[in-house]
N, C-alpha and C. Protein backbone atom coordinates (compact mmCIF):
# COMPACT_ATOMS: atom_id res chain seq x y z
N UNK A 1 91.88 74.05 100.54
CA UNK A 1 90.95 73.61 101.58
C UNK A 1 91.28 74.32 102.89
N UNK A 2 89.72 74.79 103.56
CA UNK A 2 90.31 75.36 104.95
C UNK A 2 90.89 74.49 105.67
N UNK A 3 92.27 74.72 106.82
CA UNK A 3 93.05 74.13 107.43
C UNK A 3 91.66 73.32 108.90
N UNK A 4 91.72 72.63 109.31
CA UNK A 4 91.25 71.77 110.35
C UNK A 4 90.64 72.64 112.08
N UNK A 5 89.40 72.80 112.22
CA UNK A 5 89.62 73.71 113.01
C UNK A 5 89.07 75.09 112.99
N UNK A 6 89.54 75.43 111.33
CA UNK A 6 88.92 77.08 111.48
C UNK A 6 87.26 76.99 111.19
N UNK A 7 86.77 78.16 111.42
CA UNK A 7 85.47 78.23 111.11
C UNK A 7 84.85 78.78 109.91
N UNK A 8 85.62 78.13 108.97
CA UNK A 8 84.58 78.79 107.48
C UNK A 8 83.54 77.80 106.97
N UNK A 9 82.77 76.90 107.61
CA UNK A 9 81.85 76.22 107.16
C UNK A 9 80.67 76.59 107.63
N UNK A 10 80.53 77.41 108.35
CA UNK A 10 79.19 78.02 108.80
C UNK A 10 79.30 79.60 109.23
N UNK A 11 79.18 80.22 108.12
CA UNK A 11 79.43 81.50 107.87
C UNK A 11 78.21 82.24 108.77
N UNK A 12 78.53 83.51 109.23
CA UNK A 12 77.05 84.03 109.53
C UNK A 12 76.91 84.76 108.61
N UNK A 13 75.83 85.39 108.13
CA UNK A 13 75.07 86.46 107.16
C UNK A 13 76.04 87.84 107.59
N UNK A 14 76.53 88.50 106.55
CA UNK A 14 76.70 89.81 107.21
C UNK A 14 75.57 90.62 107.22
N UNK A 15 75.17 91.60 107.72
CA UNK A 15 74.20 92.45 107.40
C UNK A 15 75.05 93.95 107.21
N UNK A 16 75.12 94.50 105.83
CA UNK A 16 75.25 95.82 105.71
C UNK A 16 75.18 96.90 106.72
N UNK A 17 75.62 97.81 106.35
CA UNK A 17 75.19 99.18 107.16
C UNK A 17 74.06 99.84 106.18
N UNK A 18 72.73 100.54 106.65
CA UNK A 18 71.97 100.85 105.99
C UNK A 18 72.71 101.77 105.20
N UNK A 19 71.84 103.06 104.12
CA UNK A 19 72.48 104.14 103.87
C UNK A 19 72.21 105.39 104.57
N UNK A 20 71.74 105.13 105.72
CA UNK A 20 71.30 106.04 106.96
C UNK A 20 72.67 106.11 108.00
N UNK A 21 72.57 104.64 107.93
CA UNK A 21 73.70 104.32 109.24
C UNK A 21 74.96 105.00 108.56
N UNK A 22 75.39 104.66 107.49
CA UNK A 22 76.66 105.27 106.97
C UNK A 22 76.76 106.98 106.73
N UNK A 23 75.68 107.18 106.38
CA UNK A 23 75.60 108.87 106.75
C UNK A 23 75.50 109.70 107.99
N UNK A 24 75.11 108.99 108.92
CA UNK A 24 75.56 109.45 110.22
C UNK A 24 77.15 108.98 110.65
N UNK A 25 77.54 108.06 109.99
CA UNK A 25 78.73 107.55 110.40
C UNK A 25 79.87 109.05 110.02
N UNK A 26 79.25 109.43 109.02
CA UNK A 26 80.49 110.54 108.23
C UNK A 26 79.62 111.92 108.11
N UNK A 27 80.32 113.19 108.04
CA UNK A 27 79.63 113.93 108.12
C UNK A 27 79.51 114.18 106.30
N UNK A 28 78.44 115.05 105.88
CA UNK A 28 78.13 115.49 104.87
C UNK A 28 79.03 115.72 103.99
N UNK A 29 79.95 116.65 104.16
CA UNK A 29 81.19 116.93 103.57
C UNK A 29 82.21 116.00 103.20
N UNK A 30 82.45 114.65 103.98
CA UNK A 30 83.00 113.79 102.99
C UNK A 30 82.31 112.65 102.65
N UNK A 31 80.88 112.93 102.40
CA UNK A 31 80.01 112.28 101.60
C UNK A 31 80.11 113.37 99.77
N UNK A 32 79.96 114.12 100.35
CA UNK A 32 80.07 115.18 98.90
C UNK A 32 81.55 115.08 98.25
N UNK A 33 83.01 114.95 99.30
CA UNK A 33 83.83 114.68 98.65
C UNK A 33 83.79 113.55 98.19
N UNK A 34 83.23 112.71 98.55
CA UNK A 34 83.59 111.30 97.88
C UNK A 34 82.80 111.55 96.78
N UNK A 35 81.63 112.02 96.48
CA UNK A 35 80.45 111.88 95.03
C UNK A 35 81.68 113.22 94.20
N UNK A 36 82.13 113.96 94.17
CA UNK A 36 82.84 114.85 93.89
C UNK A 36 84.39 114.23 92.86
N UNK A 37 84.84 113.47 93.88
CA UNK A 37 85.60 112.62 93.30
C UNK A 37 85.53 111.58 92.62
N UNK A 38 84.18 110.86 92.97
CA UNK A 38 83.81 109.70 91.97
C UNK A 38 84.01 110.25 90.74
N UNK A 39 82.79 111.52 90.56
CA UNK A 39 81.66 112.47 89.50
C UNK A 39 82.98 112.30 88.29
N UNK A 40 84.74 113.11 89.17
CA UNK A 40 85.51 113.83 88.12
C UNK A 40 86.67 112.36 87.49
N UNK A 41 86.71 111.77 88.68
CA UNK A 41 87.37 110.73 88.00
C UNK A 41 86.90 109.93 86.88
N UNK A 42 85.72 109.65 87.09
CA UNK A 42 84.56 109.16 85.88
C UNK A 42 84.82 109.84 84.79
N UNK A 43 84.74 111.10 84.89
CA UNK A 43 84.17 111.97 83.91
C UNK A 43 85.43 112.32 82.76
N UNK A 44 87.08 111.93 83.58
CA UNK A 44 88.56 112.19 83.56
C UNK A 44 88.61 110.57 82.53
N UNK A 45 87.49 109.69 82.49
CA UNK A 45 87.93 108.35 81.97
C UNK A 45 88.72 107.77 82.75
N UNK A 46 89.39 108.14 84.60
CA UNK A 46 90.00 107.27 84.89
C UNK A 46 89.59 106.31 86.25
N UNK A 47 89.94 104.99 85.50
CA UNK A 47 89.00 103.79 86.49
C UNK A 47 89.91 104.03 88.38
N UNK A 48 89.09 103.71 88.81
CA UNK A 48 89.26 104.29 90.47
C UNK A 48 88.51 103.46 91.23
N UNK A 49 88.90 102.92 92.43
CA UNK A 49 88.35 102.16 93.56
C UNK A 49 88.61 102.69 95.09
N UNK A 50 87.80 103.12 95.76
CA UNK A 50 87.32 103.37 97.41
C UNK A 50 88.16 102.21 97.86
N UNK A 51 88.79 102.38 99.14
CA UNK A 51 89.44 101.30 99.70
C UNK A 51 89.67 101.83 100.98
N UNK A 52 90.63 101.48 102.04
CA UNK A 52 90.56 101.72 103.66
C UNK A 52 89.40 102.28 104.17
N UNK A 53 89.28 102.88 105.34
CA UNK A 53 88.22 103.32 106.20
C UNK A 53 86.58 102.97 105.52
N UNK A 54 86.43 104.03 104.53
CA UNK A 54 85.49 104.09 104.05
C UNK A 54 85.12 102.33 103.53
N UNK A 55 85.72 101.90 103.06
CA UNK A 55 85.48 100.70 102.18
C UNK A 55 85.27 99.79 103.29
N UNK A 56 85.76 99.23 104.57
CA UNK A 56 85.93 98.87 105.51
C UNK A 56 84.22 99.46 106.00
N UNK A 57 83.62 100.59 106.06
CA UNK A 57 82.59 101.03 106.87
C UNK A 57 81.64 100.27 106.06
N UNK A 58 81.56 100.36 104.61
CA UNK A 58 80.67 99.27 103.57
C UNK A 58 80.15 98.09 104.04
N UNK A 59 81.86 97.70 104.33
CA UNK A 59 81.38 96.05 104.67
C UNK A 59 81.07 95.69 106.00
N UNK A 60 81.71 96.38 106.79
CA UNK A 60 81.73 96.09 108.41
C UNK A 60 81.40 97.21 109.46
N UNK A 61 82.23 97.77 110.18
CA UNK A 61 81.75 98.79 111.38
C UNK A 61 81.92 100.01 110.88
N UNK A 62 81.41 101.21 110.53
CA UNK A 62 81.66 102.42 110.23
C UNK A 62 82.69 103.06 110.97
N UNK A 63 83.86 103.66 110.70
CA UNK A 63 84.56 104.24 111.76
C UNK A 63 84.39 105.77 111.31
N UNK A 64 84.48 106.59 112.12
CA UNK A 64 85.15 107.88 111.52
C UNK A 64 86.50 108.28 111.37
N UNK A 65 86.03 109.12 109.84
CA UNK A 65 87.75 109.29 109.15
C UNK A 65 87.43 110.45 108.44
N UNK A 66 88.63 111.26 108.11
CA UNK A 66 88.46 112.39 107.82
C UNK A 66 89.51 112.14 106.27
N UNK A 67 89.85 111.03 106.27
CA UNK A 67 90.55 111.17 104.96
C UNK A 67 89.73 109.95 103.64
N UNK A 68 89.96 110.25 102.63
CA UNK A 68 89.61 108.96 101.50
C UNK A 68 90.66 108.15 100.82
N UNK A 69 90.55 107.08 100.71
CA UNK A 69 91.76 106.58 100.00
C UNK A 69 91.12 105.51 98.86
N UNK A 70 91.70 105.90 97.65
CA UNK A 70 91.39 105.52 96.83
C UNK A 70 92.12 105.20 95.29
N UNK A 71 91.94 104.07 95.07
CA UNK A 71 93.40 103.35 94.16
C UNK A 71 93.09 103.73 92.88
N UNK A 72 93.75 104.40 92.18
CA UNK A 72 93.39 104.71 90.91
C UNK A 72 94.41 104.15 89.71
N UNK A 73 94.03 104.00 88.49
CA UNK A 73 94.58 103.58 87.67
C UNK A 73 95.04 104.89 86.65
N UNK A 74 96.29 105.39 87.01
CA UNK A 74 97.26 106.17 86.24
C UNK A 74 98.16 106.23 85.56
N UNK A 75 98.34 106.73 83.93
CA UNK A 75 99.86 106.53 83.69
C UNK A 75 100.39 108.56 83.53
N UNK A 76 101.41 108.92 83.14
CA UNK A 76 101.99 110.61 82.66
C UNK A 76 100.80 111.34 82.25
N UNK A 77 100.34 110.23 80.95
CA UNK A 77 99.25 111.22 80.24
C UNK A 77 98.17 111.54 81.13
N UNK A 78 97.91 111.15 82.19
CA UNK A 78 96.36 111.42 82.70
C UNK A 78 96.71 112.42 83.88
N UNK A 79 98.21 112.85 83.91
CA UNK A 79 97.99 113.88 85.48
C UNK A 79 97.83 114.87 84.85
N UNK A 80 98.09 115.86 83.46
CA UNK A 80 97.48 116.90 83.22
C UNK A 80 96.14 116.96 83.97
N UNK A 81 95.18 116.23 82.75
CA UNK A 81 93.80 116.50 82.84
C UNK A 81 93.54 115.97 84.26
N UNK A 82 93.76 115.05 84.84
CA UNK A 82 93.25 115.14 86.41
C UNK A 82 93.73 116.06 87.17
N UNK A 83 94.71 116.97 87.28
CA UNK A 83 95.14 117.80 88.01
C UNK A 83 94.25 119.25 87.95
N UNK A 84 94.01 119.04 86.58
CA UNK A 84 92.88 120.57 85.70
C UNK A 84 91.83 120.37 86.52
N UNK A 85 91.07 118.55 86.31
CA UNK A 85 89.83 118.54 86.94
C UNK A 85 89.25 118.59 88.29
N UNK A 86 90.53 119.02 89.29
CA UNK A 86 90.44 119.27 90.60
C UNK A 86 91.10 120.65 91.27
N UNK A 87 92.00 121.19 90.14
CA UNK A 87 92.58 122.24 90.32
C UNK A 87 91.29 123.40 90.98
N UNK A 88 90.47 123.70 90.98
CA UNK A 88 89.38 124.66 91.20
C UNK A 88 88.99 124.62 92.44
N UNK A 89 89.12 123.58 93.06
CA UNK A 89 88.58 123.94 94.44
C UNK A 89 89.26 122.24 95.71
N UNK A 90 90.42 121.78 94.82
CA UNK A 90 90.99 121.39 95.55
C UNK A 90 92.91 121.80 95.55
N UNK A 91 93.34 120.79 96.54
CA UNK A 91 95.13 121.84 96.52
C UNK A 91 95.57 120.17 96.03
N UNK A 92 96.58 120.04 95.09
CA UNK A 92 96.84 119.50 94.22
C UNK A 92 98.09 120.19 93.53
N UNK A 93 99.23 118.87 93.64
CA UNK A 93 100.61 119.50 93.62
C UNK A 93 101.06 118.45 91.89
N UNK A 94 101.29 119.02 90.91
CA UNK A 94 101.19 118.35 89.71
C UNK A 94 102.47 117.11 90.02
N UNK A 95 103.69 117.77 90.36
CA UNK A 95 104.94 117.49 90.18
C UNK A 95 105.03 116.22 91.22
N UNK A 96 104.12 116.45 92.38
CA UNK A 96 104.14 115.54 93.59
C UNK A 96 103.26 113.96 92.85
N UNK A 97 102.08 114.42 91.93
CA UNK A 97 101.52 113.55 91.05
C UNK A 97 102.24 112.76 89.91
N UNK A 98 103.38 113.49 89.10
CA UNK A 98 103.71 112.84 88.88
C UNK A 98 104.70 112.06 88.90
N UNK A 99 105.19 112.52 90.00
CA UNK A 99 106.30 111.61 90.90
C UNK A 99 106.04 110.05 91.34
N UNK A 100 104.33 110.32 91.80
CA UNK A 100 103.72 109.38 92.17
C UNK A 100 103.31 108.25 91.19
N UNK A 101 102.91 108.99 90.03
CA UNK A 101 103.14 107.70 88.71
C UNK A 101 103.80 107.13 88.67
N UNK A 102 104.88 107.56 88.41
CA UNK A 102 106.55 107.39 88.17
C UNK A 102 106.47 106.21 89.05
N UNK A 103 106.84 105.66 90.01
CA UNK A 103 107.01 105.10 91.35
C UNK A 103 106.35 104.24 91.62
N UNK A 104 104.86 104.42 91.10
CA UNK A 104 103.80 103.59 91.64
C UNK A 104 103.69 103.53 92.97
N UNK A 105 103.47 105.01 93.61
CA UNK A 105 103.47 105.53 95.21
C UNK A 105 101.94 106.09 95.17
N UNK A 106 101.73 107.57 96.01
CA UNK A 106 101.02 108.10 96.70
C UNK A 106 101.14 109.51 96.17
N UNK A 107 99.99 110.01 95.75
CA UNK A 107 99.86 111.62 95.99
C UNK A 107 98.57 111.95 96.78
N UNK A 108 98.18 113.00 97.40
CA UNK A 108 97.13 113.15 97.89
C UNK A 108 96.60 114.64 97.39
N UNK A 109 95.14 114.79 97.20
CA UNK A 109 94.46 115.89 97.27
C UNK A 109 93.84 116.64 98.43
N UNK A 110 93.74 117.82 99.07
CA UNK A 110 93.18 118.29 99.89
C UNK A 110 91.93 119.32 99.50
N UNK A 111 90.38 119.08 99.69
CA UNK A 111 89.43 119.87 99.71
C UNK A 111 89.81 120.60 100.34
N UNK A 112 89.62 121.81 99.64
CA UNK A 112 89.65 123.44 100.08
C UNK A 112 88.86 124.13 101.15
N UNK A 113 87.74 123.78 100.74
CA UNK A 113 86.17 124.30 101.44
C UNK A 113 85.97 122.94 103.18
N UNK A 114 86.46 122.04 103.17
CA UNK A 114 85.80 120.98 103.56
C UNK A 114 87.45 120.75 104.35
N UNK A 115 88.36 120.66 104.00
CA UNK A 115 89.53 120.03 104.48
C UNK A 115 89.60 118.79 104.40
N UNK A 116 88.37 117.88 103.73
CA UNK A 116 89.04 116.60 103.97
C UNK A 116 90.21 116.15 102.54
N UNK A 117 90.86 115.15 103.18
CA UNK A 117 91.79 114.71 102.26
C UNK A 117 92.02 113.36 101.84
N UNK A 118 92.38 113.01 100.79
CA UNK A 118 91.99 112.24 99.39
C UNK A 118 93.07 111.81 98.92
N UNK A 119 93.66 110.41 99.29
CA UNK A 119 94.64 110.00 99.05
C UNK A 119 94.64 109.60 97.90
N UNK A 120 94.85 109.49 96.33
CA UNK A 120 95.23 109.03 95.00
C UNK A 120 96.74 107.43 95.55
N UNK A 121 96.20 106.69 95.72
CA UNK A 121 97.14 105.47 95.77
C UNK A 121 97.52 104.95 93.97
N UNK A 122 98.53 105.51 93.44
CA UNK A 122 98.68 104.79 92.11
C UNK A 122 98.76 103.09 92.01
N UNK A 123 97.68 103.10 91.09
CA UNK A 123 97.58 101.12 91.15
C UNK A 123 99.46 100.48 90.69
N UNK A 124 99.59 99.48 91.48
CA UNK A 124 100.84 98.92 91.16
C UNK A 124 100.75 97.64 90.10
N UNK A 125 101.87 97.18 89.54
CA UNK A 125 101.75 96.82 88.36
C UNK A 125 101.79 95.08 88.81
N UNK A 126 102.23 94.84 90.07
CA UNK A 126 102.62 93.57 90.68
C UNK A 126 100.72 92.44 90.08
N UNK A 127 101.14 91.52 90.29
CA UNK A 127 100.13 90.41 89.92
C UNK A 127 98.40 90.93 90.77
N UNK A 128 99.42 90.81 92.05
CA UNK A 128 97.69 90.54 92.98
C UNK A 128 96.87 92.02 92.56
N UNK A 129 97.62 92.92 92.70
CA UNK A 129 97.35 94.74 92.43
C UNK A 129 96.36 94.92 91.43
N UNK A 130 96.81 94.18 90.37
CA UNK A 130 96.26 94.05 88.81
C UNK A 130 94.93 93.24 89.11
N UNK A 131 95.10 91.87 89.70
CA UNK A 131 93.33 90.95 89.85
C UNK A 131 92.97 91.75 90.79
N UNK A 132 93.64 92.71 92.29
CA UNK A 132 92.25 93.42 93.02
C UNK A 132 91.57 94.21 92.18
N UNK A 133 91.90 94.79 91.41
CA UNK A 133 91.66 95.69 90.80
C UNK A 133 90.46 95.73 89.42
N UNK A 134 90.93 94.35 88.91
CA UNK A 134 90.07 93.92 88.15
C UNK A 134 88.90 93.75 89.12
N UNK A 135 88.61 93.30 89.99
CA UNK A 135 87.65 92.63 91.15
C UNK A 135 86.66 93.71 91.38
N UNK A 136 86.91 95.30 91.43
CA UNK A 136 86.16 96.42 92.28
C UNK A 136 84.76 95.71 91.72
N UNK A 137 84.34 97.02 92.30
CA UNK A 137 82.80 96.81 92.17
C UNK A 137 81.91 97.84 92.32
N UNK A 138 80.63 98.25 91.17
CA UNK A 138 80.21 99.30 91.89
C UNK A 138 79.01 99.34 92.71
N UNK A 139 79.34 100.46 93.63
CA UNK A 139 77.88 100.30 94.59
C UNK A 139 77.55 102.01 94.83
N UNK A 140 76.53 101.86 95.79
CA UNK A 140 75.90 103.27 96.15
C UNK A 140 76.22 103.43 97.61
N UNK A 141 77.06 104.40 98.10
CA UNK A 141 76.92 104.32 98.90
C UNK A 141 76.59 105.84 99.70
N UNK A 142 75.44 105.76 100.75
CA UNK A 142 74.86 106.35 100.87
C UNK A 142 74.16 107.50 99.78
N UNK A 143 73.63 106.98 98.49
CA UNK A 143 73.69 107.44 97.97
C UNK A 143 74.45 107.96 96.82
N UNK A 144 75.64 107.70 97.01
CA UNK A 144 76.82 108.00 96.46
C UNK A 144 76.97 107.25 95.39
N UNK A 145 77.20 107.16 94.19
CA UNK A 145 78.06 106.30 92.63
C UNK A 145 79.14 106.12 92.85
N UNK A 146 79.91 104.97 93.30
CA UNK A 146 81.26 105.26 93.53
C UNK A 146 81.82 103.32 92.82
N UNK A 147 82.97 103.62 93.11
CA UNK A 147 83.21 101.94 93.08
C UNK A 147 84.39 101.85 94.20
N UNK A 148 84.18 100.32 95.30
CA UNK A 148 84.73 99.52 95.72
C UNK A 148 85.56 98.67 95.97
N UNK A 149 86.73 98.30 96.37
CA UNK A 149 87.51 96.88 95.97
C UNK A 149 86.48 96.08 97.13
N UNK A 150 86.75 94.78 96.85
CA UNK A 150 86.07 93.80 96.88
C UNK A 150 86.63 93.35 98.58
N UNK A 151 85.25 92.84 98.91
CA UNK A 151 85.77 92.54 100.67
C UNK A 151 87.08 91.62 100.60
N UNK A 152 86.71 90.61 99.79
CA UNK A 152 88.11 89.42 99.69
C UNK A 152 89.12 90.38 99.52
N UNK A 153 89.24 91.01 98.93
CA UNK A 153 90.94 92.15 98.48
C UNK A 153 90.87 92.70 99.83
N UNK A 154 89.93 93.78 100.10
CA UNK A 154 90.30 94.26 101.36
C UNK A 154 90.78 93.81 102.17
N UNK A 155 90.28 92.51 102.85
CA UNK A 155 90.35 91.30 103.78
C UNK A 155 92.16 91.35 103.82
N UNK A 156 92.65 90.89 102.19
CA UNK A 156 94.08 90.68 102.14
C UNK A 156 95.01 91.20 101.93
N UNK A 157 94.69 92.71 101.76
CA UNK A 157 95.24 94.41 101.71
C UNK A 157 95.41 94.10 103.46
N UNK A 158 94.86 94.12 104.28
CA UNK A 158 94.44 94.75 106.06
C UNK A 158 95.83 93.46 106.38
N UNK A 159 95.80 92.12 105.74
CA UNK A 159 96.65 90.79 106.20
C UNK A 159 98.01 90.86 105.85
N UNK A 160 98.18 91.74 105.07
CA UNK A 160 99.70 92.17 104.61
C UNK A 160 100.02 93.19 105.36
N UNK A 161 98.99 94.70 105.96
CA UNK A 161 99.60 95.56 106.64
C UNK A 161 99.79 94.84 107.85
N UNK A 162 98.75 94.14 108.44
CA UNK A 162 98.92 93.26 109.71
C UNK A 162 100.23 93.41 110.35
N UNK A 163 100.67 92.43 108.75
CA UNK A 163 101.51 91.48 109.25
C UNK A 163 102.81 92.30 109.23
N UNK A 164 102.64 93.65 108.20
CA UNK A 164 104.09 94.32 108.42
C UNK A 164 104.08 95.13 109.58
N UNK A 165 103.15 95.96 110.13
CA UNK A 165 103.09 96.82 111.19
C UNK A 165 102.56 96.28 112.79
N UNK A 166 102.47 94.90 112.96
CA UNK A 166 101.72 94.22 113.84
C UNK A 166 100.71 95.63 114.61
N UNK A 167 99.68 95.19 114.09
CA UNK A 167 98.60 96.57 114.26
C UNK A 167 97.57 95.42 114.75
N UNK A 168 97.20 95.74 116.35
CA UNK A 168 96.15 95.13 116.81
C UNK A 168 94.56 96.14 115.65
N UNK A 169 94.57 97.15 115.36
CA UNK A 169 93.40 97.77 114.98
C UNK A 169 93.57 96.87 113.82
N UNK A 170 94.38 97.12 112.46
CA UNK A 170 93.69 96.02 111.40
C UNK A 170 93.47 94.42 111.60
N UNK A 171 93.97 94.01 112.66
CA UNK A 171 93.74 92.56 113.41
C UNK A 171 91.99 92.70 113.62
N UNK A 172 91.43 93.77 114.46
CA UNK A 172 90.33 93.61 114.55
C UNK A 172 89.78 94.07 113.40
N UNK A 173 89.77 94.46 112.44
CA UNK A 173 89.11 94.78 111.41
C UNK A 173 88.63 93.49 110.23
N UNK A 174 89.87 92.89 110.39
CA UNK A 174 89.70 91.49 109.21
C UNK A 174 89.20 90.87 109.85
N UNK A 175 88.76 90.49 111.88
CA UNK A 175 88.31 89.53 112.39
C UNK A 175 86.67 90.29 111.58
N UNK A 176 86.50 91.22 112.17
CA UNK A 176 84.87 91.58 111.40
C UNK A 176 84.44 91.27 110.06
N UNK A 177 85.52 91.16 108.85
CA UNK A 177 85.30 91.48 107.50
C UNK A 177 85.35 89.95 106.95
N UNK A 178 86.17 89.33 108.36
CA UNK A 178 85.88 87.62 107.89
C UNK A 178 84.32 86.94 108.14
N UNK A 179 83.43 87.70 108.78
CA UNK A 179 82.23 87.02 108.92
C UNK A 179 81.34 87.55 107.36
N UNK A 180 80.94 86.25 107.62
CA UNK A 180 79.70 86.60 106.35
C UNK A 180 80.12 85.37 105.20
N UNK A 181 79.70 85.64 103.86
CA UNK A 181 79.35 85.24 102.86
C UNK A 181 81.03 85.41 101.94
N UNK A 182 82.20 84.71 101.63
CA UNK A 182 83.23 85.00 101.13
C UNK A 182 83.81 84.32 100.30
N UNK A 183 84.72 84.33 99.51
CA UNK A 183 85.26 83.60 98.44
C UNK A 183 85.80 82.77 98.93
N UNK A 184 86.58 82.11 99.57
CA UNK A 184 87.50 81.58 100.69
C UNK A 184 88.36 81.10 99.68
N UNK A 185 88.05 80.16 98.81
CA UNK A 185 89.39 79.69 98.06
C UNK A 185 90.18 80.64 97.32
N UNK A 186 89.43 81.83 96.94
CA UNK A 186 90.66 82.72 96.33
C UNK A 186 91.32 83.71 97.67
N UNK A 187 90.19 83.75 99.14
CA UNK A 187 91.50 84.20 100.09
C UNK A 187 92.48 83.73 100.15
N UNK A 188 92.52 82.24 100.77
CA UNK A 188 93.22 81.26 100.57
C UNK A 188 94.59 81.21 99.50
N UNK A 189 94.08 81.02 98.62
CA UNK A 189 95.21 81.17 97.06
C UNK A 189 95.97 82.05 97.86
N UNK A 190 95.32 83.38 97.71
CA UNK A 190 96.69 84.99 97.77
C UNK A 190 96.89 84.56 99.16
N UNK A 191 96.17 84.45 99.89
CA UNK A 191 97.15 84.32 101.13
C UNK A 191 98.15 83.55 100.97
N UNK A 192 98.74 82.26 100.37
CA UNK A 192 99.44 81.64 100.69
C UNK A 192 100.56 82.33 99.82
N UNK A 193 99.84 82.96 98.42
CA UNK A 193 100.95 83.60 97.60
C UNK A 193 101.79 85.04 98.17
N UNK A 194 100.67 85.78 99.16
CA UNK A 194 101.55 86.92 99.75
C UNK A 194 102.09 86.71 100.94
N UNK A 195 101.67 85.56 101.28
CA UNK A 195 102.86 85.24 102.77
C UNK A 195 102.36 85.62 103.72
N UNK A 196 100.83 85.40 103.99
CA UNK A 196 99.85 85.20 105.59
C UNK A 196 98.98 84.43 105.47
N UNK A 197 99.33 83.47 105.29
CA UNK A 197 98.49 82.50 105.71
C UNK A 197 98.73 82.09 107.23
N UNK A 198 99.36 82.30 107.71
CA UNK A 198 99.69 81.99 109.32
C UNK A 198 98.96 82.99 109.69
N UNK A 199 99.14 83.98 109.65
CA UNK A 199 98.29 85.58 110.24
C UNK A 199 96.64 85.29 110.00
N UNK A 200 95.90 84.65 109.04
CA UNK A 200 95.20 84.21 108.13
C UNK A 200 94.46 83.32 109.26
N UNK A 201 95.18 82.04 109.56
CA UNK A 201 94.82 80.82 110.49
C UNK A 201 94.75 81.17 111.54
N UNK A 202 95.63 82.61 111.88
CA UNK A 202 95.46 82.53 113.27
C UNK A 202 94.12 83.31 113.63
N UNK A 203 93.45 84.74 112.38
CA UNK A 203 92.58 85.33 113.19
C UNK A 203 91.40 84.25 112.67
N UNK A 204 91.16 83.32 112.05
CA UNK A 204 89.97 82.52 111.99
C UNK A 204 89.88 81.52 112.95
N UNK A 205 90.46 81.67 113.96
CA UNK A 205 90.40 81.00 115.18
C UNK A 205 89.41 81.23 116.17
């Protein structure tokens, strides 16, 4: 149950960003990287979700960003063939990939032509990692085939960096991503299970 006080009983409507508004938000080029990367990851069989900036512009204020970040589900066998299917016109370090398996860390890709860059976040094996993940979702954006993690995940991805980096910018980001239409009892749940629910109470104030 919400705590006494906060305001989740009278939600306002969010209203989207059109697919106009989000294409002016970003320039062309990492609209094409993102359909580029959807296209090969799809095509590689491996499941993948949009998350920071971009995913954040979906639900709430568009920012500009020159990078993508996006959580993918990897084990050894799949950095061959994903490394092949980007090798051509992006820079892509195999050994740095599969370090990043290994670890359940970070590798990133850099477009060649375009410069933007494309963070590969390897999905982690921990509880909540596994249900965001199950959660994505797909949408179009601007056009684009891509898939999503879910505002509730985002919401509690932004409440954990919060709370480790005290970052007034993701403070204002979850105050935006808390309006609207939301799950609240499963925020709720993980919040109390990842340890912000105080951070949680305080920006629904």
């Amino acid at each position: 149950m919400p705590s006494a006080g906060l305001s989740w009983d009278a939600p306002t409507l969010r209203t989207l960003p059109t697919p106009e508004q989000l294409s002016s938000a970003y320039m062309t080029t990492e609209l094409d990287v993102l359909a580029l990367v959807s296209d090969r990851l799809s095509a590689a069989s491996v499941p993948f979700m949009l998350t920071g900036s971009f995913a954040l512009a979906y639900y709430a204020t568009p920012r500009m960003t020159r990078d993508l970040d996006m959580v993918v589900a990897l084990d050894e066998r799949d950095v061959e063939p994903v490394v092949a299917a980007f090798a051509s016109d992006f820079y892509v370090d195999a050994d740095a990939a599969r370090i990043a398996v290994r670890t359940e860390r970070m590798f990133n890709l850099m477009h060649l032509e375009s410069g933007v860059k494309v963070d590969f976040i390897v999905r982690k094996s921990d509880e909540f990692r596994q249900v965001e993940f199950a959660r994505r979702k797909p949408v179009a954006i601007a056009n684009v085939q891509t898939w999503i993690v879910s505002c509730e995940d985002l919401i509690l991805s932004k409440l954990v960096w919060a709370l480790q980096s005290n970052s007034e910018l993701q403070r204002r980001d979850i105050r935006q991503l808390l309006v609207g239409s939301l799950d609240r009892d499963y925020i709720r749940k993980w919040a109390q299970q990842l340890g912000v629910t105080s951070l949680l109470d305080e920006l629904l104030q």
